[in-house]
Each structure stands twice: as C-alpha cells, then as structure tokens.
C-alpha atoms as a PDB file:
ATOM      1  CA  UNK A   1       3.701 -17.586 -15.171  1.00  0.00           C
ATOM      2  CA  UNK A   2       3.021 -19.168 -18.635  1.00  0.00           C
ATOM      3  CA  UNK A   3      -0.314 -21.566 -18.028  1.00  0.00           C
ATOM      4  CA  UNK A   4      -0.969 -20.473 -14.647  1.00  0.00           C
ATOM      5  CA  UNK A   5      -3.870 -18.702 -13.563  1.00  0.00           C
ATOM      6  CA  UNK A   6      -3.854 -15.543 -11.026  1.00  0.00           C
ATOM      7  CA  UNK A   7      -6.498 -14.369  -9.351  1.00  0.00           C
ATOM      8  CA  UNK A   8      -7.041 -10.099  -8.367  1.00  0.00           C
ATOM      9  CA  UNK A   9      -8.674  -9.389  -5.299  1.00  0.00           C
ATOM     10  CA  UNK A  10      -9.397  -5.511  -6.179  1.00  0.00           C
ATOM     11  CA  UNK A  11     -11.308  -2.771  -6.068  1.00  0.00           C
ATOM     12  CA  UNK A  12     -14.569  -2.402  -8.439  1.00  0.00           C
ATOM     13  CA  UNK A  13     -12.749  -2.803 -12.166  1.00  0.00           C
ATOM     14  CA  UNK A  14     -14.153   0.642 -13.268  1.00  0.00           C
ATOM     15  CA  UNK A  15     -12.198   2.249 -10.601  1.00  0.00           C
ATOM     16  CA  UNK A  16      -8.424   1.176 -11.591  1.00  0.00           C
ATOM     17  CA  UNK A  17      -7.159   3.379 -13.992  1.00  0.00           C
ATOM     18  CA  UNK A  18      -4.900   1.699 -16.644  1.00  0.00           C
ATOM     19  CA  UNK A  19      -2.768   4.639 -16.897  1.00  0.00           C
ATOM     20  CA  UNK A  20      -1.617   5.135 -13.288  1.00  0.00           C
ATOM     21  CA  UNK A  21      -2.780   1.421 -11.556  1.00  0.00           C
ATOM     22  CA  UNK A  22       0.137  -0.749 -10.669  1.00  0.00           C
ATOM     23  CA  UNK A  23      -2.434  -3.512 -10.309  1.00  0.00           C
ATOM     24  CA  UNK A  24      -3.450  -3.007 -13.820  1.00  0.00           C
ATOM     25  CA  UNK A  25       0.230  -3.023 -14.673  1.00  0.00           C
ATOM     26  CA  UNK A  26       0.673  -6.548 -12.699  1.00  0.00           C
ATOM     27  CA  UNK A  27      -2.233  -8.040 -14.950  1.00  0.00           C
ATOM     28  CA  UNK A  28      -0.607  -6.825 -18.218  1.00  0.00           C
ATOM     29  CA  UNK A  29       2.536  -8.504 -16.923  1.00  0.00           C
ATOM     30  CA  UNK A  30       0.700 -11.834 -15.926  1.00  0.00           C
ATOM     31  CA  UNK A  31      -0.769 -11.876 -19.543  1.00  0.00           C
ATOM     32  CA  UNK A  32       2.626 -10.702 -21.402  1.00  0.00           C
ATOM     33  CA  UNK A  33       3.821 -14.102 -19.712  1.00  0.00           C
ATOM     34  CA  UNK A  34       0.821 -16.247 -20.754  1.00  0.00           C
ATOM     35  CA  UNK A  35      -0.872 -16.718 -17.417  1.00  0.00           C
ATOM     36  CA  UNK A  36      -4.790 -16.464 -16.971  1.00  0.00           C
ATOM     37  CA  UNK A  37      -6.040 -13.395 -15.394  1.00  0.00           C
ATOM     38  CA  UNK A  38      -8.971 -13.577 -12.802  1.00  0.00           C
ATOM     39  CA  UNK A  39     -10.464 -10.875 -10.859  1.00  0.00           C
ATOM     40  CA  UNK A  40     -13.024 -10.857  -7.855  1.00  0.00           C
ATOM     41  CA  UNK A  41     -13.663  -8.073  -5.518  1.00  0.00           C
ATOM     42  CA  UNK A  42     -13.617  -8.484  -1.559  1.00  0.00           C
ATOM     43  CA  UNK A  43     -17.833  -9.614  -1.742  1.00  0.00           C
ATOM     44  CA  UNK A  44     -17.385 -12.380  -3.882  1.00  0.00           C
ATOM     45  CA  UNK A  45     -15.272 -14.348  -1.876  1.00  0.00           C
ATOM     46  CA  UNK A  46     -17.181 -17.257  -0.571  1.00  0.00           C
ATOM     47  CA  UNK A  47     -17.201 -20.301   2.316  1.00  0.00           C
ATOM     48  CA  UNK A  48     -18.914 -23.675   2.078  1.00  0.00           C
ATOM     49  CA  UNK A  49     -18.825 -27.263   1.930  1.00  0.00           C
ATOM     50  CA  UNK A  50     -15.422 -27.146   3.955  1.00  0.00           C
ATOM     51  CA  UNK A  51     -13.972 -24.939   1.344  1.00  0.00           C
ATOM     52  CA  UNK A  52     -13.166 -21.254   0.229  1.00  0.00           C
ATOM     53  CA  UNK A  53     -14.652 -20.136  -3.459  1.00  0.00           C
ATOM     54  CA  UNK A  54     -15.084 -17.113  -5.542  1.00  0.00           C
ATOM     55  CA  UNK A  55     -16.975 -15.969  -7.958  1.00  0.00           C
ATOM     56  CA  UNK A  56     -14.581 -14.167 -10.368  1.00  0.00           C
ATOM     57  CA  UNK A  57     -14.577 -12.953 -14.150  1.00  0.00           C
ATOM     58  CA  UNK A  58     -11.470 -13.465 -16.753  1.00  0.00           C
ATOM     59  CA  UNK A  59      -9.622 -11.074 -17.935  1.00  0.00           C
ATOM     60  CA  UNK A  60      -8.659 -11.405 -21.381  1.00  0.00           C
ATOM     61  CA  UNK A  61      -6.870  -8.718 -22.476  1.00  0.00           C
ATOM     62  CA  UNK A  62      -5.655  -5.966 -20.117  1.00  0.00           C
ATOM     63  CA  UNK A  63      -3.283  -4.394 -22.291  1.00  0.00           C
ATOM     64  CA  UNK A  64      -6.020  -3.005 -23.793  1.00  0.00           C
ATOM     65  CA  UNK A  65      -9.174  -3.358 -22.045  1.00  0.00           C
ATOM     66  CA  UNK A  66      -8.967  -3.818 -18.635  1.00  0.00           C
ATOM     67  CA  UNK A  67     -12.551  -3.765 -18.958  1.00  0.00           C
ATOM     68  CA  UNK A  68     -13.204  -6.472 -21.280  1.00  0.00           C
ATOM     69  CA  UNK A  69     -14.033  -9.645 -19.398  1.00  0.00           C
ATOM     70  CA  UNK A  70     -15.701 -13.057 -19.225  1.00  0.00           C
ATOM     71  CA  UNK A  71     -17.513 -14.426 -16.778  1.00  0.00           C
ATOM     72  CA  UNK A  72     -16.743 -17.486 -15.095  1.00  0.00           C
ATOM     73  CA  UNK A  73     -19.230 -19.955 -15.195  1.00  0.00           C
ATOM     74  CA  UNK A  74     -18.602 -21.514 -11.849  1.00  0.00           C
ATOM     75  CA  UNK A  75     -17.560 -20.659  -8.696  1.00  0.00           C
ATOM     76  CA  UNK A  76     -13.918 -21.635  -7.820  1.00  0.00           C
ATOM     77  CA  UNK A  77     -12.121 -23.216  -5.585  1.00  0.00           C
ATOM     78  CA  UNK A  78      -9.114 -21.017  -4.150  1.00  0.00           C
ATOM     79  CA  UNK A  79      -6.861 -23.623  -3.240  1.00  0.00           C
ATOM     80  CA  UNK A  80      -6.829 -24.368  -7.442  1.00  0.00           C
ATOM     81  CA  UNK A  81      -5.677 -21.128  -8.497  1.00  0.00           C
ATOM     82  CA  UNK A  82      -2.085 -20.940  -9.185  1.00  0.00           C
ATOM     83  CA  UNK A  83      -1.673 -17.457  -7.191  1.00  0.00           C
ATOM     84  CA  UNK A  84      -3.879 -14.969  -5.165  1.00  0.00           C
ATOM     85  CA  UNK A  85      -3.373 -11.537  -5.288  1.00  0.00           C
ATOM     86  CA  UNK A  86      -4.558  -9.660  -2.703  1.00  0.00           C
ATOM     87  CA  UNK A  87      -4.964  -5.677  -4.575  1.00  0.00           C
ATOM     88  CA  UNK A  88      -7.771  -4.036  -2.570  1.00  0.00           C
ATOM     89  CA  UNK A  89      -7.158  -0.329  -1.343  1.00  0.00           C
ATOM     90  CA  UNK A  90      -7.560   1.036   1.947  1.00  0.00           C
ATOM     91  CA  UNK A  91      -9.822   1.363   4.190  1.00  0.00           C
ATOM     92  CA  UNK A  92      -8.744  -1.711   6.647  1.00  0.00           C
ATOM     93  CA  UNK A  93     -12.289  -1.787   7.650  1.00  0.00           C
ATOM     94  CA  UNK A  94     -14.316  -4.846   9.083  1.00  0.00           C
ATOM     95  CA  UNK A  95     -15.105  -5.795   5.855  1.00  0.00           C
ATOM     96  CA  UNK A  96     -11.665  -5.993   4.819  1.00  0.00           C
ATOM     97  CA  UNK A  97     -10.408  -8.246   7.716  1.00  0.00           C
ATOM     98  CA  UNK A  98     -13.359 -10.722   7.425  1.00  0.00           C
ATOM     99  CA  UNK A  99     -11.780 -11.025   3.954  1.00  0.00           C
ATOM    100  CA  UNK A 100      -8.217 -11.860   5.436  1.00  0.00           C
ATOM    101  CA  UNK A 101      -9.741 -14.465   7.777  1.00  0.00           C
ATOM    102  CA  UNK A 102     -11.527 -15.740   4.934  1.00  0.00           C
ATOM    103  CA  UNK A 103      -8.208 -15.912   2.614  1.00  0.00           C
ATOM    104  CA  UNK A 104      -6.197 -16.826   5.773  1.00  0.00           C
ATOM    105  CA  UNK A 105      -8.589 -19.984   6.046  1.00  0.00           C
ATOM    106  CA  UNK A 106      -7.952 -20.536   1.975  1.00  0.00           C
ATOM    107  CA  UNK A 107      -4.183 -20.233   2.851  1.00  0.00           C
ATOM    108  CA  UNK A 108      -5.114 -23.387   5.216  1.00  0.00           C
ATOM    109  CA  UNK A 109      -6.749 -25.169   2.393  1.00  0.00           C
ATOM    110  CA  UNK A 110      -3.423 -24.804   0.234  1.00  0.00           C
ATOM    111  CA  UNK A 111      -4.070 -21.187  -1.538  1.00  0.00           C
ATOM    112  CA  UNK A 112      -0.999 -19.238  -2.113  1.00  0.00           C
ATOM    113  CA  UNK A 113      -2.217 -16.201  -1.070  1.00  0.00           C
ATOM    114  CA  UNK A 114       0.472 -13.108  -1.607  1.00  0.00           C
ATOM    115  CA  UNK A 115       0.613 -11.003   0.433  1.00  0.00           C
ATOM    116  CA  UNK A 116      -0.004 -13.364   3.246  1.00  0.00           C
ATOM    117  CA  UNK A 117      -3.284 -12.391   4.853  1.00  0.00           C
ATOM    118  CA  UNK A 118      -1.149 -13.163   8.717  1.00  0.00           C
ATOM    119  CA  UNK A 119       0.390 -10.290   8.146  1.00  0.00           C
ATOM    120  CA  UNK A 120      -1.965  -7.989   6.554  1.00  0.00           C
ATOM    121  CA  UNK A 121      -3.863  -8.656   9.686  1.00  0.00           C
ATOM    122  CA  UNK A 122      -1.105  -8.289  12.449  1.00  0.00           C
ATOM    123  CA  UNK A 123       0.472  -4.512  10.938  1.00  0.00           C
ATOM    124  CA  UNK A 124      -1.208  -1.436  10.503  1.00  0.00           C
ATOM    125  CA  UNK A 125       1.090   0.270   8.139  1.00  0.00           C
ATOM    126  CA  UNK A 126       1.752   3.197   9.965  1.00  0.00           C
ATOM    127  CA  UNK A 127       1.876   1.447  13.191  1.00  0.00           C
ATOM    128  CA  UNK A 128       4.407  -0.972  11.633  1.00  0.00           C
ATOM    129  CA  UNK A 129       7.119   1.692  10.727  1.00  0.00           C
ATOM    130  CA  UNK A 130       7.532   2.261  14.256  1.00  0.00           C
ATOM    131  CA  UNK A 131       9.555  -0.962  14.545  1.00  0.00           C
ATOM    132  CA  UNK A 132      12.172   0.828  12.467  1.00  0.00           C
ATOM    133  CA  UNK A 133      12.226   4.071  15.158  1.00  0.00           C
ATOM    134  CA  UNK A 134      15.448   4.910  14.347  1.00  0.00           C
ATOM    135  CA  UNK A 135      15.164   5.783  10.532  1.00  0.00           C
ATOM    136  CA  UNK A 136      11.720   7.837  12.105  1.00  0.00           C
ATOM    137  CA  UNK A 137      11.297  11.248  12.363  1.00  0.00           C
ATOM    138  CA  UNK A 138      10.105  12.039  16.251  1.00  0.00           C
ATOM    139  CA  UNK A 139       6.728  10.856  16.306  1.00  0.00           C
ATOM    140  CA  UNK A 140       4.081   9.878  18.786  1.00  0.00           C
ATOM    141  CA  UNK A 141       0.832   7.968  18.466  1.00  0.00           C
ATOM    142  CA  UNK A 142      -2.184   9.966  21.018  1.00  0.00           C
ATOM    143  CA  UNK A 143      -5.363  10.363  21.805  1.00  0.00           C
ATOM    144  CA  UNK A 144      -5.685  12.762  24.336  1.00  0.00           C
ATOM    145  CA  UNK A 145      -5.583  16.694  23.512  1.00  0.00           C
ATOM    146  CA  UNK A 146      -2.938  17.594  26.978  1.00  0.00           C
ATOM    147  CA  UNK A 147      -0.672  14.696  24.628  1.00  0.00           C
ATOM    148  CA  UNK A 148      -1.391  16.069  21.192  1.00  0.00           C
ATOM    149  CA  UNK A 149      -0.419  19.881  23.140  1.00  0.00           C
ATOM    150  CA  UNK A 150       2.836  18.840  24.269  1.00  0.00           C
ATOM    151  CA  UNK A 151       4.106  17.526  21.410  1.00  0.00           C
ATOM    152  CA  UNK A 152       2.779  20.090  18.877  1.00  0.00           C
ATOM    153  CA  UNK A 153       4.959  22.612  21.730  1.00  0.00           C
ATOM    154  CA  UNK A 154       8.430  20.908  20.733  1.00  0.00           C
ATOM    155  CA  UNK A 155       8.273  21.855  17.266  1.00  0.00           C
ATOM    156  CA  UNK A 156       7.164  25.108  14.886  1.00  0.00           C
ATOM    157  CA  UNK A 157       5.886  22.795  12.740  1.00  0.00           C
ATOM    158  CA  UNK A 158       3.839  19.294  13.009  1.00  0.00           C
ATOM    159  CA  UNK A 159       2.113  16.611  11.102  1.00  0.00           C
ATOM    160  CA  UNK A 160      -1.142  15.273  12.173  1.00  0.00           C
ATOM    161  CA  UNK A 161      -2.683  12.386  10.566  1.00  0.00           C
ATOM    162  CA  UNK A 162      -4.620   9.299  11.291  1.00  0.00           C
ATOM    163  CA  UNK A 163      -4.056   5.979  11.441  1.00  0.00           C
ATOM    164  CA  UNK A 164      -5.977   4.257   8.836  1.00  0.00           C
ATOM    165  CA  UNK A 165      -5.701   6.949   6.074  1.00  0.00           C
ATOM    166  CA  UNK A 166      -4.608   6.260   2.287  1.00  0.00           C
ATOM    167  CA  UNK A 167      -3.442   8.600  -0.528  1.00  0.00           C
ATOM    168  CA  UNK A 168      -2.659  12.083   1.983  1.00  0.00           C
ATOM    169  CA  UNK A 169      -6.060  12.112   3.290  1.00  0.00           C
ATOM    170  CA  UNK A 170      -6.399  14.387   6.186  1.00  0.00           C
ATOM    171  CA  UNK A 171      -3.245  14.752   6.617  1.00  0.00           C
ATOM    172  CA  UNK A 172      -2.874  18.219   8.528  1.00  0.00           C
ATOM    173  CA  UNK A 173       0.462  20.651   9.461  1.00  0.00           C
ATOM    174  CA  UNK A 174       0.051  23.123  11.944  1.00  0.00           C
ATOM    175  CA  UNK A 175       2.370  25.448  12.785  1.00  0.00           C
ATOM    176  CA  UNK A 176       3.001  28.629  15.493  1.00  0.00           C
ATOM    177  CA  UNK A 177       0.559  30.275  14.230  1.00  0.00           C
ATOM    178  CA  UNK A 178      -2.341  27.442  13.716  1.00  0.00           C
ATOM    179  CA  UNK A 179      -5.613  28.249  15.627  1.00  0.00           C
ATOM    180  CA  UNK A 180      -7.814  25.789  14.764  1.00  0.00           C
ATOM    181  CA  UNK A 181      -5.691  22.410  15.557  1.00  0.00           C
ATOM    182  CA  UNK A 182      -7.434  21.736  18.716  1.00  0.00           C
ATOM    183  CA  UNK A 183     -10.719  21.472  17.047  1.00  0.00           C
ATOM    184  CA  UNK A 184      -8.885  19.358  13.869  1.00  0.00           C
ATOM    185  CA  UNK A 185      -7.151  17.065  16.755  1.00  0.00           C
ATOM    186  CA  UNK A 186     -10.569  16.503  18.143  1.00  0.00           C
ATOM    187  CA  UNK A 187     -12.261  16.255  14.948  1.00  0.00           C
ATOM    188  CA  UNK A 188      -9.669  13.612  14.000  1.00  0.00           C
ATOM    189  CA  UNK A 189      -9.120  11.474  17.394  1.00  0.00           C
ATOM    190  CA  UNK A 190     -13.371  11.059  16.851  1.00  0.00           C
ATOM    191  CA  UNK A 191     -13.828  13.648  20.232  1.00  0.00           C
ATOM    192  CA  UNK A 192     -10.608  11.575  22.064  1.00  0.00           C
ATOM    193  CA  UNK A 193     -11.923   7.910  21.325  1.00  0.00           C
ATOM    194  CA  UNK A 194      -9.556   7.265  18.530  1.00  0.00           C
ATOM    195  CA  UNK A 195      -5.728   7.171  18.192  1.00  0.00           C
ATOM    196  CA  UNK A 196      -3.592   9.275  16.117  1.00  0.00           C
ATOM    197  CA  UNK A 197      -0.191   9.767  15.075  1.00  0.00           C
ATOM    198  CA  UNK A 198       1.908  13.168  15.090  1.00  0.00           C
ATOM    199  CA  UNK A 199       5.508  14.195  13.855  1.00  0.00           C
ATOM    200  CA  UNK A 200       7.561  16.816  13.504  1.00  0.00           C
ATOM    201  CA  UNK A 201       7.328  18.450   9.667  1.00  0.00           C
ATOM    202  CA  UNK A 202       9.757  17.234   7.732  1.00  0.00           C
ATOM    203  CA  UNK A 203      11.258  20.542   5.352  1.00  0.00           C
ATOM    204  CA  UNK A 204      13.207  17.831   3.253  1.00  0.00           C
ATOM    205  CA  UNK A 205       9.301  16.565   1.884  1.00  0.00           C
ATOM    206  CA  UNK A 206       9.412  19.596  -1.036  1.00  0.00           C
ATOM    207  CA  UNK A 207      12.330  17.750  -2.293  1.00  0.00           C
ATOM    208  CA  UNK A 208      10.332  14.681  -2.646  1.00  0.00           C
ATOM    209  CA  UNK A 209       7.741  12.136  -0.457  1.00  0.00           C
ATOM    210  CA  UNK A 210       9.939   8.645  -2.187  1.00  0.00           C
ATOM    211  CA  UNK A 211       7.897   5.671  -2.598  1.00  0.00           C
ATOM    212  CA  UNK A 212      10.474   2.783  -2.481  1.00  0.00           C
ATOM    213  CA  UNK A 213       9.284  -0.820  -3.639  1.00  0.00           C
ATOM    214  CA  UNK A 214      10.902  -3.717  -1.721  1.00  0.00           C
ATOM    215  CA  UNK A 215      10.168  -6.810  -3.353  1.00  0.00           C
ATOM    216  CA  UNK A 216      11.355 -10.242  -1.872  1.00  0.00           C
ATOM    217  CA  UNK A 217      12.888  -8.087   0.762  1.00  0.00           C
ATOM    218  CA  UNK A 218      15.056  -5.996  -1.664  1.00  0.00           C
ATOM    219  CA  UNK A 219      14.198  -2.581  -2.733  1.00  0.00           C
ATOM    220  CA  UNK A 220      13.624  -1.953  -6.397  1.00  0.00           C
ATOM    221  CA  UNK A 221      16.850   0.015  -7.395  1.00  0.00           C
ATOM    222  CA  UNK A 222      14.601   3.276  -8.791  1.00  0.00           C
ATOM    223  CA  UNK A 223      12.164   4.910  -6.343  1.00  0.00           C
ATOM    224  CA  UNK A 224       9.378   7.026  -6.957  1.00  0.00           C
ATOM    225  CA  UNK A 225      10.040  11.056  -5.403  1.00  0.00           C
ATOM    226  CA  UNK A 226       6.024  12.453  -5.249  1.00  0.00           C
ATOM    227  CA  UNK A 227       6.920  15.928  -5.090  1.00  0.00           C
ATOM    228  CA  UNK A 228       4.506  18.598  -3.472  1.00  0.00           C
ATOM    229  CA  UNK A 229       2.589  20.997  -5.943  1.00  0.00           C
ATOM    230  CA  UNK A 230       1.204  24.422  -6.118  1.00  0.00           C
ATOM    231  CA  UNK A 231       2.552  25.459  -2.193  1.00  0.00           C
ATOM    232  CA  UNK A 232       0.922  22.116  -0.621  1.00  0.00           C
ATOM    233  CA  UNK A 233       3.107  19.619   1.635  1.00  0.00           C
ATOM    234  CA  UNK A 234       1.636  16.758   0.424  1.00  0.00           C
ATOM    235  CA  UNK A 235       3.990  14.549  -2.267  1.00  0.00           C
ATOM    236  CA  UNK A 236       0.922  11.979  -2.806  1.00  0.00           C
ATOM    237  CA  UNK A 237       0.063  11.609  -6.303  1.00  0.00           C
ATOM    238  CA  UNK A 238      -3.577  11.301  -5.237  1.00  0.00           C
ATOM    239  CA  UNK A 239      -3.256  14.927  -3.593  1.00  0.00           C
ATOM    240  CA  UNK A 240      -1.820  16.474  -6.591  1.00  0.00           C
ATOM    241  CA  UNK A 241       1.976  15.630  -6.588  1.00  0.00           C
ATOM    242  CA  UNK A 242       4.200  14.669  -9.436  1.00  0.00           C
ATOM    243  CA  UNK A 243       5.823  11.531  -9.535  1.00  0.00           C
ATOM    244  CA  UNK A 244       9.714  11.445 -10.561  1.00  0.00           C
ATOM    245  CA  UNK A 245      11.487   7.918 -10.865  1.00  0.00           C
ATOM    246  CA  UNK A 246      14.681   8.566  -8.730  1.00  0.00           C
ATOM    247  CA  UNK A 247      17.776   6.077  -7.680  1.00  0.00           C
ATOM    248  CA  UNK A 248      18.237   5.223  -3.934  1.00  0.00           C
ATOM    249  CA  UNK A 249      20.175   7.458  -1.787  1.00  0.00           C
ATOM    250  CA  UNK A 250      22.755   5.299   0.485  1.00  0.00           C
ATOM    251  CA  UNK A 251      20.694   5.895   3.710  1.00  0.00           C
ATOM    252  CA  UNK A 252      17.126   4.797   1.964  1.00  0.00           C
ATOM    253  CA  UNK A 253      19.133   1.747   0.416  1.00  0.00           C
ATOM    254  CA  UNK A 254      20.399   0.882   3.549  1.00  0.00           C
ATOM    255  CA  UNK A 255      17.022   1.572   5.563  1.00  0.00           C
ATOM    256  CA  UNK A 256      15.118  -0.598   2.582  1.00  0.00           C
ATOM    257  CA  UNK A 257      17.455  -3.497   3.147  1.00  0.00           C
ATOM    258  CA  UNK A 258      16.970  -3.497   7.194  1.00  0.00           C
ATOM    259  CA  UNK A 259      13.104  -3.022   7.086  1.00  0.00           C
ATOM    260  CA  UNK A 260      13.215  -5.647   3.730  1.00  0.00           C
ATOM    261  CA  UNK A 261      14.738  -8.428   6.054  1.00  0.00           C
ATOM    262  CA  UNK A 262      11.937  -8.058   8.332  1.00  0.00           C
ATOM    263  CA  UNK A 263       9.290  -8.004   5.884  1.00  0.00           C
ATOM    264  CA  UNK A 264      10.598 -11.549   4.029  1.00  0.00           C
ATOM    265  CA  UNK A 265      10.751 -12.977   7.665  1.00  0.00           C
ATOM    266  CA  UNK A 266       6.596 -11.857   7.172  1.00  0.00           C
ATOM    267  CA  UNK A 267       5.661 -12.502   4.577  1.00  0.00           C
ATOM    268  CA  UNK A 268       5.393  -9.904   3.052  1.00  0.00           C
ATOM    269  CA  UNK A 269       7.129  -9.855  -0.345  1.00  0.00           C
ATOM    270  CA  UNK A 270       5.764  -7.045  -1.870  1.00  0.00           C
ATOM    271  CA  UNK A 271       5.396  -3.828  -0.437  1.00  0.00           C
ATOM    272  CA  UNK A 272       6.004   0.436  -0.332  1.00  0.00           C
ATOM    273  CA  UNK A 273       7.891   2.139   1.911  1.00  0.00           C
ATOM    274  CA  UNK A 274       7.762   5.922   2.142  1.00  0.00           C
ATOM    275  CA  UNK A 275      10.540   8.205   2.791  1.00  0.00           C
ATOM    276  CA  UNK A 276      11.026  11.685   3.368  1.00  0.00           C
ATOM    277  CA  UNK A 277      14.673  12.580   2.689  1.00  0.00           C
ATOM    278  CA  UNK A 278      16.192   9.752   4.865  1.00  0.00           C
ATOM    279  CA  UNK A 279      13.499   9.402   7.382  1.00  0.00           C
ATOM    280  CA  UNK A 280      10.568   6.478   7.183  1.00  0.00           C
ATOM    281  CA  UNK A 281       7.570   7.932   7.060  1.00  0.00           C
ATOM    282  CA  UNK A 282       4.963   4.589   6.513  1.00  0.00           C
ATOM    283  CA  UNK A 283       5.383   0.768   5.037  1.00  0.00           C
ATOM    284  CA  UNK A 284       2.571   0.492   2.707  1.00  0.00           C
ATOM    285  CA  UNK A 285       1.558  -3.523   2.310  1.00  0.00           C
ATOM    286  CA  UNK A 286      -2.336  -3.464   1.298  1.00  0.00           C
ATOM    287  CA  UNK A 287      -2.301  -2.529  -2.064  1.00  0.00           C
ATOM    288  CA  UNK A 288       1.302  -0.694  -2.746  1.00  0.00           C
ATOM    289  CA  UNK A 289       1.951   1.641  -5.782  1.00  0.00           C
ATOM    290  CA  UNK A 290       4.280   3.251  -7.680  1.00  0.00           C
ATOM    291  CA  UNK A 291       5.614   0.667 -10.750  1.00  0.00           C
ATOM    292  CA  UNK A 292       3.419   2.174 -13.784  1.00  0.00           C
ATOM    293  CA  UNK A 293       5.076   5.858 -13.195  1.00  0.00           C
ATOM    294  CA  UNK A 294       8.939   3.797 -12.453  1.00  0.00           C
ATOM    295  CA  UNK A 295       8.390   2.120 -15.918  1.00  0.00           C
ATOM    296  CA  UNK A 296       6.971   4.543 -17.608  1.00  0.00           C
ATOM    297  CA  UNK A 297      10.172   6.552 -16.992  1.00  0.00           C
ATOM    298  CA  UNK A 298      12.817   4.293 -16.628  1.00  0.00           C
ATOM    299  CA  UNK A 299      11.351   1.155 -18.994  1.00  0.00           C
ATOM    300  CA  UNK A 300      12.164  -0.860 -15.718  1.00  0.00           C
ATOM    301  CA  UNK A 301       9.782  -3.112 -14.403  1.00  0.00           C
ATOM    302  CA  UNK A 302       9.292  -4.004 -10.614  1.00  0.00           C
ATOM    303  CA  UNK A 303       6.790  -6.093 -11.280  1.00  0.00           C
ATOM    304  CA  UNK A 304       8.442  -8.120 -13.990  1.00  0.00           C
ATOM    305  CA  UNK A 305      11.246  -8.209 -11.268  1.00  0.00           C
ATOM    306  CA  UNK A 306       8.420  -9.567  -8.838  1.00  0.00           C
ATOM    307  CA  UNK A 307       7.067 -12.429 -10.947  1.00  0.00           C
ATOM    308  CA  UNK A 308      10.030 -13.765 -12.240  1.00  0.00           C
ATOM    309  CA  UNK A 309      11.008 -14.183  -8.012  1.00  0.00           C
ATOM    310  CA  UNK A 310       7.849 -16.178  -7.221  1.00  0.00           C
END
C-alpha cells in the first residue's frame, strides 16, 4: 500500500466509532503502510464530462483522529485512485444502488472498485445464503400469512425477520405460545406486499451467533461468537451481545471454504458470513464487521491479511 491512495465510501465520519469500526480499523492499516487515506460518502460521488468524480476529504491520521481531515481541493477522478472501498452500511436502498451503477460505470472507466459493485447489486445477503441450502437451517422466504402459518406450525419455535435488515433489527421469535405474530408478520411483510424470510430457532445461538471473515475466498482462521445477553436471542453486537474471538469449528471451516470459492468466482473478496452452531444463517458483503474485536483479542489482523492479498 506504501504511496497509494484509497478511497472510503462510508457512512457520515461522525458515525464510525474508532473503537468498534472495522472500517476505521482498515484506514489505520492503510496509513500504518504509508498509503493516502480518502473518504467520501455515497452523495458525493459524481458523473460528468464522460467520467466518474468525487468530492472527498484526506484523512491524515486515523490512528488518532479519525476525525481530523483535509479537504481536497478538487474533485477526483475515480479511475486515478489506487483502490475504492466501498464501506457504506445497510439499508440497500435506491440511493445505495444508484451508487453501485455509478461505481459500476467507474469500474468501466478503470476504477478498482472492491467489493465489485456487480455483485453488490446481483445478492441480497440473505437471499444469497440460500445458494448454500444445505449448511441452512429450514427456512422459507413468504409473503402471504396462510405461508407464514404453515411454517410457524412445523416448529415450537421460529425466526421472523426481513430481508433488508442490518445489526438484529426486527428480528422476531415466536413460539407456541406467541399471540401477536400475525399482526408482527403483517406489520413486517408491509400488509402482504413485501417478502420475508422465516426459520426454525436455532437453540445452539446462546452458544454464540459466529461472524466468520472470508477474505480472498478463505476464512480468517479466528471468528467472532456474538453471544446473546440478559435472556435475549439476539448475538448482534448492535443488539447488546458480546463479542468473543473463537477458532473455526471443522463444519464452519469447511462451509467457509465452499461458500469462499463462490464468492472469489464474484468478486467478492471480502466478506462475513454468519453462523449459528454449524448452520449459515446470512453472507454479509456491504459493509462486513468483526476485525477490531478479532484483533483486539487475538493481536491478529484480517485486514492486514486482506491488504497484503490485493
């Protein structure tokens, strides 16, 4: 990386937190190697004159301000920065995809864009994990209530979440006893207009929700086990879990290798998948976390690992 510039596509600066951000942790490592550090967000990208721009600011010292920045005088062209990464969280809205065709049309131009926008557009990360059905736990993806009824009646206990949501966000379990999941279902499906994805509840999850990092299609030999707090299912750090730095199991090595082949043959060379015990739960490849908490316990870096591959 030494005297090559990378450029951040991210979320408002004042929203990554230094302590927990893995994007923060990927600028520290850009700078540690003596590469310039840009950052835009998603609005600053820009088309004209037969060419894709941004206005951007410099970084110039995340290791201890994150905050501290330059401003770039003028805007640049994205074809002459060294690498683009793309950082921005969740939602995959419409404003989000107009940015993909936008950095899909710099990609055109000559912009090493990573990861590539193609596939960014063509998987919806919860969507995608069905491709690997047979590390899955029994799951359908529905819209209408008599569908959502006769799956909840195979099991005691469900998961109901939708398809688009980030960090555990209503993310429901009913079980035998739940009254109010018709009205949640219908809530949730936006009164049967909008699909949703169900599967059975998953016991193994208070042991651990493991966010595994596959980078260049391998996985990064620690994972991160998000374990449920305070009587909640939820393992997401966001919702309150704690984060312990775990080695692979056999099964998760071997499911990370399979799914890791496919994502290389993508595109996709960095990215989170989740597993509950040995089933796949989600392949996270927006904005994937997870490497400040590995190094912070393990002095490992995946990032490191992914920027001396590239």
């Amino acid at each position: 990386m030494q005297g090559t510039s990378s450029l951040f596509i991210t979320d408002p600066l004042n929203v990554l937190n230094p302590k927990k951000d893995t994007t923060i942790v990927w600028m520290q490592e850009v700078y540690d190697m003596g590469g310039q550090i840009l950052q835009c967000e998603m609005k600053d990208l820009i088309y004209k004159d037969q060419q894709t721009f941004c206005n951007c600011v410099e970084i110039q010292d995340p290791n201890l301000h994150p905050q501290i920045i330059k401003k770039v005088d003028d805007i640049k062209p994205l074809k002459d920065i060294d690498y683009i990464f793309m950082r921005k969280d969740p939602p995959v809205d419409e404003d989000y995809m107009n940015a993909l065709h936008l950095l899909s049309q710099a990609e055109s131009e000559g912009a090493n864009v990573i990861n590539r926008p193609a596939a960014l557009k063509k998987f919806n990360e919860k969507i995608f994990a069905l491709q690997f059905s047979n590390w899955m736990p029994d799951t359908s993806v529905v819209c209408k209530e008599e569908d959502f009824k006769l799956f909840k009646n195979k099991y005691s206990s469900i998961i109901l979440k939708p398809l688009d949501g980030m960090g555990g966000e209503s993310i429901y379990k009913f079980d035998e006893s739940s009254t109010d999941h018709i009205e949640i279902f219908k809530s949730l499906t936006n009164h049967y207009q909008t699909m949703v994805m169900v599967q059975n509840f998953l016991p193994e999850i208070y042991a651990g929700d493991y966010r595994i990092l596959i980078i260049h299609g391998k996985p990064f030999p620690f994972a991160l086990a998000r374990i449920p707090q305070g009587g909640s299912f939820k393992g997401n750090l966001a919702a309150g879990g704690i984060g312990e730095a775990r080695e692979l199991s056999d099964d998760q090595l071997t499911a990370s290798l399979e799914i890791g082949k496919v994502l290389m043959e993508e595109g996709i060379i960095f990215a989170g998948i989740d597993m509950i015990g040995n089933y796949l739960t989600e392949i996270n490849i927006t904005s994937p976390t997870g490497a400040r908490e590995i190094l912070t316990q393990t002095g490992k870096n995946p990032i490191k690992t992914l920027l001396q591959s590239i």
